[in-house]
Protein backbone atom coordinates (compact mmCIF):
# COMPACT_ATOMS: atom_id res chain seq x y z
CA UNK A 1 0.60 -26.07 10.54
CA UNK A 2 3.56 -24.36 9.66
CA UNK A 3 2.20 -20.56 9.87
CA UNK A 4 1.35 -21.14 13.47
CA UNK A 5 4.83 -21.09 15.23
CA UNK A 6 5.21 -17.81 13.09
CA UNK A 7 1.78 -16.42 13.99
CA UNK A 8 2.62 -17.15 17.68
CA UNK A 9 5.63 -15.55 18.04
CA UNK A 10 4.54 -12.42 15.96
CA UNK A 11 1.94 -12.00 18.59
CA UNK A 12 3.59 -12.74 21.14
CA UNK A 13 6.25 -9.73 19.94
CA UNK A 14 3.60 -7.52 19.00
CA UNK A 15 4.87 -7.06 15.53
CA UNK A 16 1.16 -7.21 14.12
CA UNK A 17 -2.21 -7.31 14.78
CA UNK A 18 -3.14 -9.79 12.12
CA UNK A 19 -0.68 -12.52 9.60
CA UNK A 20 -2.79 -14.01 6.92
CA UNK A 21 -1.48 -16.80 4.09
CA UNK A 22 -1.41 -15.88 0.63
CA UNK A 23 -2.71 -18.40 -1.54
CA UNK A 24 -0.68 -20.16 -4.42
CA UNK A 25 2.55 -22.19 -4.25
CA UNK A 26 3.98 -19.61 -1.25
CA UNK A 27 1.82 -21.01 1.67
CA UNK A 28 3.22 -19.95 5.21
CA UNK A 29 4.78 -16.76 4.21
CA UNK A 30 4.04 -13.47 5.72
CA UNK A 31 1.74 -10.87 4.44
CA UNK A 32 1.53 -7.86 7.08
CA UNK A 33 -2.10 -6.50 6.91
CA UNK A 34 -1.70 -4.02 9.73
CA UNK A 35 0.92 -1.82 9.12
CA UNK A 36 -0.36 0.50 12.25
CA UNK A 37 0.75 -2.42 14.24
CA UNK A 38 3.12 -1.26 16.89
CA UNK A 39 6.76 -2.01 15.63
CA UNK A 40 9.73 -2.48 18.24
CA UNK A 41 12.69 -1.05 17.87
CA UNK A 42 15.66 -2.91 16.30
CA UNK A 43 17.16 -3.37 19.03
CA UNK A 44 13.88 -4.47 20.48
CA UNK A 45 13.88 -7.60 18.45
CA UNK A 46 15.33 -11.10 19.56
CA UNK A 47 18.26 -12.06 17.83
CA UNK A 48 16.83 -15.41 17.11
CA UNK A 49 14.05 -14.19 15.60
CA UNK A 50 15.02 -14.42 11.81
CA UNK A 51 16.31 -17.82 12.73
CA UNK A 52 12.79 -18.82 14.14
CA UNK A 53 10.71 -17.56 11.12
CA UNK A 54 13.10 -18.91 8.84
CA UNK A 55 13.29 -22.23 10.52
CA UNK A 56 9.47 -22.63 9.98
CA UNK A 57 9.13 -21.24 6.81
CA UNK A 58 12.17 -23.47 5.14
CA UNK A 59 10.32 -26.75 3.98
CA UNK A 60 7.52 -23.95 2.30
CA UNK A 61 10.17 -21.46 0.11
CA UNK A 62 13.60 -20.58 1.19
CA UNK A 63 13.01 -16.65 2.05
CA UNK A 64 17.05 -16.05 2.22
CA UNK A 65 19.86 -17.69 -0.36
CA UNK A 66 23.77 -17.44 -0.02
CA UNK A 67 24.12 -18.37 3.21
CA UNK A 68 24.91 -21.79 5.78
CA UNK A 69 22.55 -21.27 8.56
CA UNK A 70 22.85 -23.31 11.78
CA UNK A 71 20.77 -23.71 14.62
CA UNK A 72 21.95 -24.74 17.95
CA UNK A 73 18.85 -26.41 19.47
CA UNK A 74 20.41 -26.48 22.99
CA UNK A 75 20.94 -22.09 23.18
CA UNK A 76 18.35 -21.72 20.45
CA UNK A 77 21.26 -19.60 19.06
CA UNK A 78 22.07 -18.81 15.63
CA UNK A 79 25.24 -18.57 13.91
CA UNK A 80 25.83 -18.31 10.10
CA UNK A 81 28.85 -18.43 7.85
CA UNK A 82 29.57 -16.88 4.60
CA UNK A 83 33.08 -16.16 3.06
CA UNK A 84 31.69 -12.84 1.24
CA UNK A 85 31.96 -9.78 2.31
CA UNK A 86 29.01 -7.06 3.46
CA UNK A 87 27.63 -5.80 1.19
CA UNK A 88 27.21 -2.42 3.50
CA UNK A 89 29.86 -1.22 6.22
CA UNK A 90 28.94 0.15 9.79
CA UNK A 91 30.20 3.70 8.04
CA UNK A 92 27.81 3.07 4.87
CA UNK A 93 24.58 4.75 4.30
CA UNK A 94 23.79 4.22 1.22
CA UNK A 95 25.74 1.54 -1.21
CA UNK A 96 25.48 1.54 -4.68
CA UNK A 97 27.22 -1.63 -5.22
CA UNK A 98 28.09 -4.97 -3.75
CA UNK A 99 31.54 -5.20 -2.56
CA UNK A 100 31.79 -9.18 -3.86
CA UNK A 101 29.01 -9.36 -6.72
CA UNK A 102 27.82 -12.79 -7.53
CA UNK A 103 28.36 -12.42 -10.99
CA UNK A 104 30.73 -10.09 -12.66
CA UNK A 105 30.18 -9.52 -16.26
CA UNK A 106 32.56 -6.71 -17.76
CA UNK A 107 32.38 -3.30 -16.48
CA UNK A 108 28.97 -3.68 -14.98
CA UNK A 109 28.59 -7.13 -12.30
CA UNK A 110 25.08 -7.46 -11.30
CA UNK A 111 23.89 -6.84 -7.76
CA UNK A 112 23.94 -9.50 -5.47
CA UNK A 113 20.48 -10.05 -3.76
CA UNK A 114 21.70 -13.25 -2.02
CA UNK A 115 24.09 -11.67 -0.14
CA UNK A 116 21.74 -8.62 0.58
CA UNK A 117 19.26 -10.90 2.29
CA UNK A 118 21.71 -13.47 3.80
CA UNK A 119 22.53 -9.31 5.40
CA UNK A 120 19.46 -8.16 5.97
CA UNK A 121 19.27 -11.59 8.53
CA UNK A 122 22.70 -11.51 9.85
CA UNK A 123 24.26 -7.49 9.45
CA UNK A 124 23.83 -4.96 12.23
CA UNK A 125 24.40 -2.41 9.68
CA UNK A 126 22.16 -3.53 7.00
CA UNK A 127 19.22 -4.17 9.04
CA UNK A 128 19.70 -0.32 10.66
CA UNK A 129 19.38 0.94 7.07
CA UNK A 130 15.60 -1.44 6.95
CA UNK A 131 12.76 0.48 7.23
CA UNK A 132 10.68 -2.83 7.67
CA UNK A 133 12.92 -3.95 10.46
CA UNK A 134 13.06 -7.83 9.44
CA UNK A 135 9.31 -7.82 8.27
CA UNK A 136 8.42 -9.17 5.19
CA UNK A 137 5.53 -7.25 4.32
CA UNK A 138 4.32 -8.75 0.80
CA UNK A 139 0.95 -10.09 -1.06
CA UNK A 140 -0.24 -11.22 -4.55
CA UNK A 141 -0.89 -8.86 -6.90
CA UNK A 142 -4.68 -9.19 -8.54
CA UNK A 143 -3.20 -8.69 -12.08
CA UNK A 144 -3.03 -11.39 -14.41
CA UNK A 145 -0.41 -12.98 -14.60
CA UNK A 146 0.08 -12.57 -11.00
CA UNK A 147 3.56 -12.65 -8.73
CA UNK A 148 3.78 -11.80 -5.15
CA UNK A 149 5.64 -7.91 -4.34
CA UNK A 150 7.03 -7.14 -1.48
CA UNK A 151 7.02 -3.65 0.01
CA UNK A 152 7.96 -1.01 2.85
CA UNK A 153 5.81 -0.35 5.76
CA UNK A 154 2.74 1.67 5.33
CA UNK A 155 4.69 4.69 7.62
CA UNK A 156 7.70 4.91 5.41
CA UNK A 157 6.07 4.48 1.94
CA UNK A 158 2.10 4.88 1.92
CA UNK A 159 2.44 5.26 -2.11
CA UNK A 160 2.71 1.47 -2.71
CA UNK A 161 1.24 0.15 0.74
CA UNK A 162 -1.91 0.49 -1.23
CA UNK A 163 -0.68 -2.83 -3.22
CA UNK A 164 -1.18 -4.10 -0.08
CA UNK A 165 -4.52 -2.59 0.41
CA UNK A 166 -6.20 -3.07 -2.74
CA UNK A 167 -3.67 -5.51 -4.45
CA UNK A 168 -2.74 -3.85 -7.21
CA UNK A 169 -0.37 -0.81 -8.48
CA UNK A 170 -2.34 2.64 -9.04
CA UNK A 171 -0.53 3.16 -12.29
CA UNK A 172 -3.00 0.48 -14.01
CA UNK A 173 -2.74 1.94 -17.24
CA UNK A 174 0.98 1.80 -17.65
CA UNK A 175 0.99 -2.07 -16.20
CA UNK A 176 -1.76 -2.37 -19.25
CA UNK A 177 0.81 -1.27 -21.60
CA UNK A 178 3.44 -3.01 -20.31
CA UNK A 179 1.94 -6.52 -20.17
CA UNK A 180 0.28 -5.31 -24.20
CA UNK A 181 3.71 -4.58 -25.57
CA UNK A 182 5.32 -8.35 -23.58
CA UNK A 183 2.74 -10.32 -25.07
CA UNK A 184 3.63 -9.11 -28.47
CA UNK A 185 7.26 -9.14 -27.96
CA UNK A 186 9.91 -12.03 -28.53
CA UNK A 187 10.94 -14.68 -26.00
CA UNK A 188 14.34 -13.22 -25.11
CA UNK A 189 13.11 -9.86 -25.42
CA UNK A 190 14.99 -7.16 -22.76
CA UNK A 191 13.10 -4.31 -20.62
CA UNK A 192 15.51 -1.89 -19.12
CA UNK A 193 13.69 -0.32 -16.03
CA UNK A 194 15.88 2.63 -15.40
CA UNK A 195 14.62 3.74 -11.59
CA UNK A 196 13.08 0.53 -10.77
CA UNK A 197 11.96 1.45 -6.91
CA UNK A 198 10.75 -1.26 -5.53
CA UNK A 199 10.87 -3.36 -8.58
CA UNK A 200 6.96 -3.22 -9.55
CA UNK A 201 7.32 -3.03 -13.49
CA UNK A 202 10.41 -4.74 -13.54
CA UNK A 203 8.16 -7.95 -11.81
CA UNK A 204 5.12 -7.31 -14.50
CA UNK A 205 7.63 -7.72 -17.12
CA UNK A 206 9.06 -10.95 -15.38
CA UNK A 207 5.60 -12.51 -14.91
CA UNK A 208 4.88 -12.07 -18.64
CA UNK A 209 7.27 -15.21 -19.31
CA UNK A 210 11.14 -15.61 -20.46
CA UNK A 211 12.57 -12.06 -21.03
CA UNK A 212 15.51 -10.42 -19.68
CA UNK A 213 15.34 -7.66 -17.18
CA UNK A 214 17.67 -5.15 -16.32
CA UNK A 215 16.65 -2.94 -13.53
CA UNK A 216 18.37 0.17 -12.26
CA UNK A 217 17.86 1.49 -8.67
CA UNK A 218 20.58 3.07 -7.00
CA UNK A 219 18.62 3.45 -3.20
CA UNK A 220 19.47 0.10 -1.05
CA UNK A 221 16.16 0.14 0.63
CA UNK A 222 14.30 -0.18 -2.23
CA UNK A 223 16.63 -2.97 -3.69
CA UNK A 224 16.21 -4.66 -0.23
CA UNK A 225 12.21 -5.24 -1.28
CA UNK A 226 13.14 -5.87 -4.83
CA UNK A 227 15.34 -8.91 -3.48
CA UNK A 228 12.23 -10.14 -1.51
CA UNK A 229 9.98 -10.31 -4.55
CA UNK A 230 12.20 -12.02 -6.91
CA UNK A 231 12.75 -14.61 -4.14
CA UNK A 232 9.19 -14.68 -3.35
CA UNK A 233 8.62 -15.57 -6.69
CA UNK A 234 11.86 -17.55 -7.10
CA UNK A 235 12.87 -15.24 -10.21
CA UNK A 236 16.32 -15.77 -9.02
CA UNK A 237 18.21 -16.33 -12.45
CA UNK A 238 20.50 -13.46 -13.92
CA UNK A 239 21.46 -13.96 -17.48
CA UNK A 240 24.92 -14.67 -16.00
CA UNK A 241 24.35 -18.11 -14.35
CA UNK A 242 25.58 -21.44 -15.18
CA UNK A 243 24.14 -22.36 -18.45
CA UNK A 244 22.83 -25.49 -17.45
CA UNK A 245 20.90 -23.65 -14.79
CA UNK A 246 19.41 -20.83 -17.65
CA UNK A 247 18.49 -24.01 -20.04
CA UNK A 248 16.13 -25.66 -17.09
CA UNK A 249 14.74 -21.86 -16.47
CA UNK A 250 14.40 -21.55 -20.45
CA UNK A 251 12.20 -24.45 -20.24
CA UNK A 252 10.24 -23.43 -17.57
CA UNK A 253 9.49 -20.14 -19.41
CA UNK A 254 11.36 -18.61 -16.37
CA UNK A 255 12.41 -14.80 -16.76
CA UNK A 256 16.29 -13.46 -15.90
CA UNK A 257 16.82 -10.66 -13.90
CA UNK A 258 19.46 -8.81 -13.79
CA UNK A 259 19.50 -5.85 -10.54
CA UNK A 260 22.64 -3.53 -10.76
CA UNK A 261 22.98 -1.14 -8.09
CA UNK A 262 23.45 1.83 -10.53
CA UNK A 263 22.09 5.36 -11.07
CA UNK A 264 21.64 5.84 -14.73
CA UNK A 265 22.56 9.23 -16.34
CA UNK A 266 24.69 11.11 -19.23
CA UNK A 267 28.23 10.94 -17.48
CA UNK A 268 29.64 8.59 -15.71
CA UNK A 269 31.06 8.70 -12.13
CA UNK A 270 30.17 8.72 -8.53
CA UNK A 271 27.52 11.65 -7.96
CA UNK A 272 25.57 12.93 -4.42
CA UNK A 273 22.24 10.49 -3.97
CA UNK A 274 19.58 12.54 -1.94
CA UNK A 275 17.18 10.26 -0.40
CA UNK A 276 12.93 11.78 0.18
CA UNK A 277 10.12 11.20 2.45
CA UNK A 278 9.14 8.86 -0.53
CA UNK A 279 11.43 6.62 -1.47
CA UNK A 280 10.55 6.45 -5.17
CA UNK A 281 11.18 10.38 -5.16
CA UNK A 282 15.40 10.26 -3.88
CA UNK A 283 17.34 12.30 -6.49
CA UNK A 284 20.93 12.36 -7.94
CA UNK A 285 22.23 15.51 -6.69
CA UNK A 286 24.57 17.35 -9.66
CA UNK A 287 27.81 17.19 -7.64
CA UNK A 288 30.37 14.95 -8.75
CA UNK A 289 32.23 13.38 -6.00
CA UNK A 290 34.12 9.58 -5.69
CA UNK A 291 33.96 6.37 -4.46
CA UNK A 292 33.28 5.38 -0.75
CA UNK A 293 31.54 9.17 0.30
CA UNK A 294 28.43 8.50 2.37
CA UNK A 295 25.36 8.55 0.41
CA UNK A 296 27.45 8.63 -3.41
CA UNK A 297 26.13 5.84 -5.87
CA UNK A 298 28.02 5.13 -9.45
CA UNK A 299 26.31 6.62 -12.71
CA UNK A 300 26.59 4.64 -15.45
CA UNK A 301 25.34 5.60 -19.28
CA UNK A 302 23.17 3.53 -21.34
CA UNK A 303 25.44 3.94 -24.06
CA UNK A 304 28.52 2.50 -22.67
CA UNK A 305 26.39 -0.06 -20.96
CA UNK A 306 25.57 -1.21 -24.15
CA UNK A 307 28.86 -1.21 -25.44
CA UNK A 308 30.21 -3.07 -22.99
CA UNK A 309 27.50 -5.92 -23.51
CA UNK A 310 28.72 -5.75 -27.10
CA UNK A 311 24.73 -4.70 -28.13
CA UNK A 312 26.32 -2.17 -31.24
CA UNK A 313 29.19 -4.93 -32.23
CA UNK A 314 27.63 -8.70 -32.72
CA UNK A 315 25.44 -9.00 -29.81
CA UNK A 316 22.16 -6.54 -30.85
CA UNK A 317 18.98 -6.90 -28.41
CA UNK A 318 15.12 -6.65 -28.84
CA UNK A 319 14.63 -4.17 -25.82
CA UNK A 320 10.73 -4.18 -25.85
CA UNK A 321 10.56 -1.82 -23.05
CA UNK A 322 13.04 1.59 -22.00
CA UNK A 323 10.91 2.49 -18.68
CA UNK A 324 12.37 6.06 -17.21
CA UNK A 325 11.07 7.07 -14.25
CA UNK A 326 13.99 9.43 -12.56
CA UNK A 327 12.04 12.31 -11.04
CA UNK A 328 13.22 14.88 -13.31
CA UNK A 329 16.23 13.39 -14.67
CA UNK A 330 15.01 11.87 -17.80
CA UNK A 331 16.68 14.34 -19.86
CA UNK A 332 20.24 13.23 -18.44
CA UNK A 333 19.34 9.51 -18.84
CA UNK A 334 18.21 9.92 -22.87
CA UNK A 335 21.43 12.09 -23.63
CA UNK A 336 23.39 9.17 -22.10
CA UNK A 337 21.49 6.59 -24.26
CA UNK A 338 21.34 8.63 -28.08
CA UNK A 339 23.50 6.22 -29.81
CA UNK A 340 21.35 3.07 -28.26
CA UNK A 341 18.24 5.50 -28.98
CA UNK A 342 18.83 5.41 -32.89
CA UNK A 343 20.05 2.06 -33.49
CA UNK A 344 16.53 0.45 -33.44
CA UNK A 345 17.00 -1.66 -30.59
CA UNK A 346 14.59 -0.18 -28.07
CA UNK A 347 10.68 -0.38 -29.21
CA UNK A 348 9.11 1.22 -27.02
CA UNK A 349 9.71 3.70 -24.39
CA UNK A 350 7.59 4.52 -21.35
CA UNK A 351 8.77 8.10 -19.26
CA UNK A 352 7.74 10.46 -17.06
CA UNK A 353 8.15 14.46 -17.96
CA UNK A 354 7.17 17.64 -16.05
CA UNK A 355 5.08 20.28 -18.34
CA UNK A 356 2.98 21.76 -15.30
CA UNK A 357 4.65 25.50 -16.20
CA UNK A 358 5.92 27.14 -19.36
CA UNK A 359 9.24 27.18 -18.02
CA UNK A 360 9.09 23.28 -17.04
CA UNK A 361 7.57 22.70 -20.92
CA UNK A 362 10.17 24.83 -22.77
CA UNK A 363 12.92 22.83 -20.94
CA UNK A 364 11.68 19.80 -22.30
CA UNK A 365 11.86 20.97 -25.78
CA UNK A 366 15.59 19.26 -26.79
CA UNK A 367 14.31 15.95 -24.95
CA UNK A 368 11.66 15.84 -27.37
CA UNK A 369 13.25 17.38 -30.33
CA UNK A 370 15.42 14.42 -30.19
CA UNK A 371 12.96 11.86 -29.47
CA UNK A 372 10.69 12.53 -32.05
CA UNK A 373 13.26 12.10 -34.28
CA UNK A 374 13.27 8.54 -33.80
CA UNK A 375 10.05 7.73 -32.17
CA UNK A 376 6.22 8.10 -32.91
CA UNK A 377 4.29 9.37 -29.65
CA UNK A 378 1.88 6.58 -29.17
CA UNK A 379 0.14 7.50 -26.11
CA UNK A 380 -0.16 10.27 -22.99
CA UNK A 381 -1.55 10.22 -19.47
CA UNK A 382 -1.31 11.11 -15.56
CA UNK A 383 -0.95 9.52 -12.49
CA UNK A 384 -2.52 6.12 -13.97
CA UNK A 385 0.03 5.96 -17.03
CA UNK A 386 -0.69 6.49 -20.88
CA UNK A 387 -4.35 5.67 -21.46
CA UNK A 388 -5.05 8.69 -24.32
CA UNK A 389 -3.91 7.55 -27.94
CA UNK A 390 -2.43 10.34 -29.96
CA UNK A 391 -1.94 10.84 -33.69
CA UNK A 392 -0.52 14.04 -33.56
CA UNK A 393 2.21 15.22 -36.92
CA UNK A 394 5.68 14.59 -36.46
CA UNK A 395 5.93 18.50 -37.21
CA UNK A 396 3.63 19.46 -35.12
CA UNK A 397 4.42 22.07 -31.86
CA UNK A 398 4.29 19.03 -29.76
CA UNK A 399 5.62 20.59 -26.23
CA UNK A 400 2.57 22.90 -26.56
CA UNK A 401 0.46 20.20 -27.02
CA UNK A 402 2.02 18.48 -23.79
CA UNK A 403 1.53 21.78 -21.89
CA UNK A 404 -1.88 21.42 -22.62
CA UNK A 405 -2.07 17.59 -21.86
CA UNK A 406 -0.32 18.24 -18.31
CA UNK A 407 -2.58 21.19 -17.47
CA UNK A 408 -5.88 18.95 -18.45
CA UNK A 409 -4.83 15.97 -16.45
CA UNK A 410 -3.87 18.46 -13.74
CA UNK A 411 -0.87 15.87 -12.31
CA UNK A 412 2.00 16.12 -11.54
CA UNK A 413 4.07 14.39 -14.59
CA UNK A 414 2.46 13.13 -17.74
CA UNK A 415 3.41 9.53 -18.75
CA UNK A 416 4.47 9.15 -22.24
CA UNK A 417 4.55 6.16 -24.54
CA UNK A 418 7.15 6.28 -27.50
CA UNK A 419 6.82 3.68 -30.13
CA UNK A 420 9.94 3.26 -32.45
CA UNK A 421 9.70 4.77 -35.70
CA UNK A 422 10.44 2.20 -38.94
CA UNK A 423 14.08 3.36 -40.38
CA UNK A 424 14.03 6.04 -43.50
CA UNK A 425 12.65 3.44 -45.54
CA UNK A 426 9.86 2.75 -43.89
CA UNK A 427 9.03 5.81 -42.41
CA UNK A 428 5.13 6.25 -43.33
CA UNK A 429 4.43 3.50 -40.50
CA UNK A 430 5.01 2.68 -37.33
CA UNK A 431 6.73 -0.35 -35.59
CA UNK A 432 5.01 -3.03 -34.42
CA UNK A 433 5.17 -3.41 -30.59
């Protein structure tokens, strides 16, 4: 059976206590139940032992694209060729983007996640920066659709090990809206996920059929798991390939997703990136510095984003979804985005805002000021996302009303749901999703 050569030799290295199959079309791939397993070191593990998994696992799902992989039966030795270059350098710890994209389209190439795993499997460098350490730690969500997500160890990021655990994401309510607003939405329909982690809402939105995804995530560890899932789930398709490849994905009602390496904010430039504990909670610092300083990543503004696609000229999107989840940056990433804000491209808008204190509420007041301009607020909540509907007056003292909303769910942020506003004409309703 083709798990058993990979059961064997993950017992034999002590990597984990117990590998299990995930059912569906992925048979043979890894799912690490025991993250208290003991771990080796990097330099613990056998060089060969990519090559070995990988070897058994081929004929079942390739797990790593963009490479030639050869394996000298005689040493048991492998060796592996690629003319691109690494993505990160021995002197790089974080990397915002890839030094040879696979696709470069304007200003703004997409990140390569080929290359990152062809890295992950062959780079000294890159695998030191892997919390996982050459794991594949992944499982099948319970939601429906379902898709396979790959994550960090339990140690370095207990938030979303509890995928693992119970198999599905602890914001429920804002993977409700999500999949409510995509079944309502066009075929062709975009979702910018600005602060995509690990890639969770940006792989509900792909399993809900043929849109276009756009995720932001500026921390290389988390893109390294995003990678995993969309290969997992052979999502592999930017909007950028060959058309004849798109037109067989079109007809497969196959999604295209589009990872960029970016930090998303209102001015453009190379800024400080200060990693946390939890790696959904690493921060831009506000110090603008340039290109190649350890631990800088590239901002990049909605707006000019969108003007370079050609979105305000002849090429305007449905963008069902804006999800902003920035850890206190939100503000920065709306004042780069006004001019896509009122053209009545983006629907809906899903975001995270601190109102725990007076102080925290009042200096949300211009966010909102702004936002309700344009947008009806369609639904608040806490750590599960936006499960209360409101119908509260455009005039209305909404940041005390937040206050109050933050204080009774007692969490952390509230999760908001904006629905776009008709234009002046039409302004006694509300958009449709």
């Amino acid at each position: 059976m083709v798990t058993a050569g990979i059961v064997v030799l993950l017992s034999v290295l002590g990597l984990m206590s117990q590998v299990r199959t995930l059912p569906g079309d992925a048979t043979g791939l890894l799912v690490a139940t025991d993250a208290a397993a003991a771990v080796p070191t990097l330099d613990a593990l056998p060089r060969t032992l990519f090559a070995e998994i990988e070897e058994q696992s081929k004929n079942v799902m390739p797990l790593f694209f963009g490479s030639s992989t050869t394996t000298d039966s005689s040493t048991n030795a492998t060796s592996s060729t690629t003319s691109k270059s690494a993505i990160i350098s021995s002197t790089t710890t974080v990397s915002s983007t890839p030094t040879t994209p696979a696709v470069s389209h304007g200003k703004y190439p997409t990140f390569d996640c080929a290359q990152l795993l062809h890295e992950l499997k062959t780079n000294e460098a890159t695998q030191k920066l892997d919390p996982n350490l050459g794991i594949i730690y992944s499982r099948r969500v319970r939601d429906v659709p379902s898709f396979f997500v790959a994550m960090h160890n339990e140690t370095f990021d207990n938030t979303r090990w509890q995928i693992m655990r119970y198999g599905t994401y602890y914001e429920k309510k804002l993977t409700a809206a999500f999949q409510e607003v995509l079944r309502n939405a066009p075929k062709g329909a975009r979702v910018l996920d600005v602060g995509g982690n690990i890639g969770f809402f940006s792989l509900v939105s792909a399993s809900m059929g043929p849109f276009v995804i756009d995720t932001f995530e500026p921390n290389i560890k988390n893109r390294m798991r995003y990678c995993e899932s969309l290969h997992l789930n052979r999502w592999i398709h930017t909007e950028f390939d060959d058309p004849e490849l798109l037109a067989l994905a079109a007809k497969k009602n196959q999604p295209r997703t589009n990872l960029y390496g970016y930090g998303v904010g209102q001015e453009e430039g190379h800024f400080l990136f200060e990693e946390h504990t939890n790696p959904g909670m690493g921060a831009v610092v506000n110090f603008k510095t340039g290109p190649g300083v350890p631990n800088a990543i590239q901002i990049v503004t909605l707006d000019n984003f969108a003007k370079d696609r050609g979105w305000f000229d002849n090429n305007p999107q449905h963008i069902a979804i804006l999800k902003v989840d920035v850890e206190g940056f939100e503000y920065s990433v709306i004042n780069g985005a006004k001019q896509l804000l009122t053209s009545g491209m983006v629907h809906n808008i899903f975001m995270e805002i601190s109102a725990r204190t007076i102080p925290e509420a009042d200096s949300n007041i211009p966010l909102l000021t702004f936002l309700s301009e344009h947008y009806r607020l369609h639904a608040i909540g806490g750590w599960i996302g936006p499960n209360k509907l409101v119908n509260w007056p455009k005039d209305d003292d909404l940041n005390r009303k937040i206050l109050v909303a933050a204080k009774e769910e007692g969490a952390k942020q509230l999760n908001l749901w904006w629905r776009l506003r008709f234009k002046k004409e039409y302004a006694t309703q509300d958009s449709a999703v």
